[in-house]
Every structure is written in C-alpha cells, then in structure tokens.
C-alpha atoms as a PDB file:
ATOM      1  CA  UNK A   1       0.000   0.000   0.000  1.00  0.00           C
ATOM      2  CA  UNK A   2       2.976   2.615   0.646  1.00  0.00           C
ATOM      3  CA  UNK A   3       4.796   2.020  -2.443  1.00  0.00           C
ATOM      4  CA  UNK A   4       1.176   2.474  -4.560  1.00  0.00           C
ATOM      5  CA  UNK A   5       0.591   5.588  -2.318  1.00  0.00           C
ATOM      6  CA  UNK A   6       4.577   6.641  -2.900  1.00  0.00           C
ATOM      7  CA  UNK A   7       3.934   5.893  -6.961  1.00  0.00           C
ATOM      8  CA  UNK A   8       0.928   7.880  -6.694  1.00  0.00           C
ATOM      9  CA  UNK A   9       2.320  10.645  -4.998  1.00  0.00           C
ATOM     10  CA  UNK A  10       5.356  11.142  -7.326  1.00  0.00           C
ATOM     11  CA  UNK A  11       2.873  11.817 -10.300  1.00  0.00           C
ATOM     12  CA  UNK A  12       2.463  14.958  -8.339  1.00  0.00           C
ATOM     13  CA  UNK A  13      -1.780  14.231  -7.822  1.00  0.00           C
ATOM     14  CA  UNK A  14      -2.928  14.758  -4.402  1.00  0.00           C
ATOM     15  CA  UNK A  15      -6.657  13.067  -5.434  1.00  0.00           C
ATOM     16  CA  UNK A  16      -8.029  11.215  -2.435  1.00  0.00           C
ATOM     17  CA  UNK A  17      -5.014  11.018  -0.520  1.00  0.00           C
ATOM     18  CA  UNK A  18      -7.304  11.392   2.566  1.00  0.00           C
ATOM     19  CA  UNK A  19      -8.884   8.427   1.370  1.00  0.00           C
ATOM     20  CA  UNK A  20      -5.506   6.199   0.798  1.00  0.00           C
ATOM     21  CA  UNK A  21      -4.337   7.132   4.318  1.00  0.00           C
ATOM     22  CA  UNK A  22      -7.474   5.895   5.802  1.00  0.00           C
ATOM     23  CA  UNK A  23      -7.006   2.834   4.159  1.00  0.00           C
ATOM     24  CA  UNK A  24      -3.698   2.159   5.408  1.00  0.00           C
ATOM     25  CA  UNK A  25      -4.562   3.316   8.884  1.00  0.00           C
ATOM     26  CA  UNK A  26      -7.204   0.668   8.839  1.00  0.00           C
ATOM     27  CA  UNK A  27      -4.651  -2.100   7.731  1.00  0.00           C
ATOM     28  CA  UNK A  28      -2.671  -0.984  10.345  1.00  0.00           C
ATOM     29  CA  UNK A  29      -4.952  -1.011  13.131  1.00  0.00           C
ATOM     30  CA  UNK A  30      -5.784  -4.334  12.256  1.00  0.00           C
ATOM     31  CA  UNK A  31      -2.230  -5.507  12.195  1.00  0.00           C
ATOM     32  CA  UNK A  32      -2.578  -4.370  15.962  1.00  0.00           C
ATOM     33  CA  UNK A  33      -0.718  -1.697  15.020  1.00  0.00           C
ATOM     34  CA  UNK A  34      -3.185   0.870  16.568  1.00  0.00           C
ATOM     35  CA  UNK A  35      -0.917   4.236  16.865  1.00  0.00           C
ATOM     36  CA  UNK A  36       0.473   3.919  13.745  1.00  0.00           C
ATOM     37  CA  UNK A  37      -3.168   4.456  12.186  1.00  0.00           C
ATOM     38  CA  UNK A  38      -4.117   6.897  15.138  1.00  0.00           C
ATOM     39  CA  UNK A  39      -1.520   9.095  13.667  1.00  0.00           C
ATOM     40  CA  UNK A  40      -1.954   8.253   9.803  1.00  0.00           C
ATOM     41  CA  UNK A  41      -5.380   9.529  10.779  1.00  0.00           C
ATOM     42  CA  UNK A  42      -4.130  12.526  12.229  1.00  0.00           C
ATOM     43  CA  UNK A  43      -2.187  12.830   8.908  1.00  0.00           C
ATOM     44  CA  UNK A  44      -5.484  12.119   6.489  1.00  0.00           C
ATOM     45  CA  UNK A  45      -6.926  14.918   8.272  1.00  0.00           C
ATOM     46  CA  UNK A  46      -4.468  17.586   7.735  1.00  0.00           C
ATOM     47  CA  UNK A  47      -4.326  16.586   3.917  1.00  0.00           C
ATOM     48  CA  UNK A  48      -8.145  17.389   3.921  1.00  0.00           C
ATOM     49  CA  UNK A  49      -6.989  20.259   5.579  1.00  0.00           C
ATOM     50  CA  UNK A  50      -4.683  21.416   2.920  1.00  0.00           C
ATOM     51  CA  UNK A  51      -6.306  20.387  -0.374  1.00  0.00           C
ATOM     52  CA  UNK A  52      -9.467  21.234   1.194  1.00  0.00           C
ATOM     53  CA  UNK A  53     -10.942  17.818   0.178  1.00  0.00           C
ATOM     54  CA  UNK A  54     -13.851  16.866   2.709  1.00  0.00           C
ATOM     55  CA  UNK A  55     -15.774  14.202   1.149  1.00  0.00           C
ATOM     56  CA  UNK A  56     -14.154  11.482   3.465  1.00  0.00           C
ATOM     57  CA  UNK A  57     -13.980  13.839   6.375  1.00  0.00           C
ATOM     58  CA  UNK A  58     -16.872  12.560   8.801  1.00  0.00           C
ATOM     59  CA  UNK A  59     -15.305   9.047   8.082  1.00  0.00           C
ATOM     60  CA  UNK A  60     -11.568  10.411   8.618  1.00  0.00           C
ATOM     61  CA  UNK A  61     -13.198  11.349  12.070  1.00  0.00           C
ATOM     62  CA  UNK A  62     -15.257   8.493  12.926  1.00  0.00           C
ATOM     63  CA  UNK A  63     -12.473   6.158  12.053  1.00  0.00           C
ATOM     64  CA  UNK A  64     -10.269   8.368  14.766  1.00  0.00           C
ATOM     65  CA  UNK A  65     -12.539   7.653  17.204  1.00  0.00           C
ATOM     66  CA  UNK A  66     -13.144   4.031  16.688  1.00  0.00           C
ATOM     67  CA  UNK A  67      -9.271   3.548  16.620  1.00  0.00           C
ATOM     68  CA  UNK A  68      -8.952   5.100  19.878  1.00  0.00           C
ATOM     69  CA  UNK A  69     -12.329   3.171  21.321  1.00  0.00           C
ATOM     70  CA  UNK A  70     -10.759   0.000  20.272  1.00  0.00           C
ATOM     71  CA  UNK A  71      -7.467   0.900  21.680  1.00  0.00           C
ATOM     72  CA  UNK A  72      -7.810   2.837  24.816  1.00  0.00           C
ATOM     73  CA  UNK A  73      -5.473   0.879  27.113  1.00  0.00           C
ATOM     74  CA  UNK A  74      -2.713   2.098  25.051  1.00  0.00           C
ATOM     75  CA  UNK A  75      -3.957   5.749  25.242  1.00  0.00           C
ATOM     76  CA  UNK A  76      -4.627   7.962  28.659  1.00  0.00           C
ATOM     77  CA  UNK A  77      -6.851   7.036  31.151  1.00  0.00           C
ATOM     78  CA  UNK A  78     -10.152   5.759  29.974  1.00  0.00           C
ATOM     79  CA  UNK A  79     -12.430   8.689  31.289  1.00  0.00           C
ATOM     80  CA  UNK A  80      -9.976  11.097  29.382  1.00  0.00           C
ATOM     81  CA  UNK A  81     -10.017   8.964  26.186  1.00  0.00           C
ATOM     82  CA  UNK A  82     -13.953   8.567  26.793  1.00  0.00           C
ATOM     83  CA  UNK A  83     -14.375  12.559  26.632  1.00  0.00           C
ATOM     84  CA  UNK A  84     -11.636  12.769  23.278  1.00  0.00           C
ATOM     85  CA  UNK A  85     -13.633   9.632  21.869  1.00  0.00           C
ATOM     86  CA  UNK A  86     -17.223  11.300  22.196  1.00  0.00           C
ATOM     87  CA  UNK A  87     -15.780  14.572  20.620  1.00  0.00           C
ATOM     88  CA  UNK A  88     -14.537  12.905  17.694  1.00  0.00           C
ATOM     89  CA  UNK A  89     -17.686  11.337  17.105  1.00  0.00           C
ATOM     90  CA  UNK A  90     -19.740  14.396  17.319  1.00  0.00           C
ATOM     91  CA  UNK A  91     -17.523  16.244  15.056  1.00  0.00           C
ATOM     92  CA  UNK A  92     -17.826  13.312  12.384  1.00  0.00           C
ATOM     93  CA  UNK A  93     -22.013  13.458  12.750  1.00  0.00           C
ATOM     94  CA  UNK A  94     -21.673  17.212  12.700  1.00  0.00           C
ATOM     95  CA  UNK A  95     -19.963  17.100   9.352  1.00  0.00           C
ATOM     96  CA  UNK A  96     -21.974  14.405   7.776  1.00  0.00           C
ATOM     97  CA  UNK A  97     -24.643  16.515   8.551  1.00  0.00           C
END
C-alpha cells in the first residue's frame, strides 16, 4: 500500500489522498498496530486540511474515534479517552450533517 501511495504521490496528484491514508490506517490497526493508524489519521486529516478535500472527512473522524475506542489501554486514562472519543464522534455526525 505505501509504495502504490509513494507511486501515486510522485505523479504529483494529491486526489483522495485522505482516502488512501485511511485505508492504510485501517490495515494498520488491524495488524494491531493501533498508533500507527491513530496518527496516519491525524495525517489524512491535515491533507483534507490542505487540499481542502472533505468528502471522506466525517469518516476520517469516525475512524479516529473508533481507533482510539478499540485501543484505549494504550492511550490515557479511559475517562480522558472517553471525553476525546465522544468529541470525535460528534464532530464526524456534525460534518456528515
């Protein structure tokens, strides 16, 4: 998936490169590689940001927050990640809406 995304991204085209790093942050939270996606995540959404492509950004969001749901013992205490984890939901209905 990196070397497609690397190919991809040496054509100079930015198209749905929100979408690619979603994809990969899902392989990699299933590889139980949870942070890894929490920050390609984190990444997705700051390419939105830039290019100002928002059709995956609810998803972007309610990917974040099922990443960090699913993973919480490896993030702060659970009450904290609760709050972070209900925020990032309501952003993601909030912009689907």
């Amino acid at each position: 998936m990196r070397e497609g995304m690397a190919a991809l991204n040496a054509t100079g085209t930015a198209i749905a490169h929100p979408y690619q790093l979603a994809l990969l942050a899902q392989a990699h939270g299933k590889s139980g590689q949870a942070h890894e996606g929490v920050a390609l995540l984190d990444q997705a959404l700051a390419a939105a940001d830039t290019t100002g492509e928002r059709y995956y950004e609810a998803e972007l969001y309610r990917l974040r927050g099922d990443a960090v749901r699913y993973n919480s013992h490896k993030y702060e205490s659970h009450q904290v990640t609760s709050r972070r984890r209900r925020s990032v939901f309501l952003k993601a209905i909030e912009i689907a809406q």
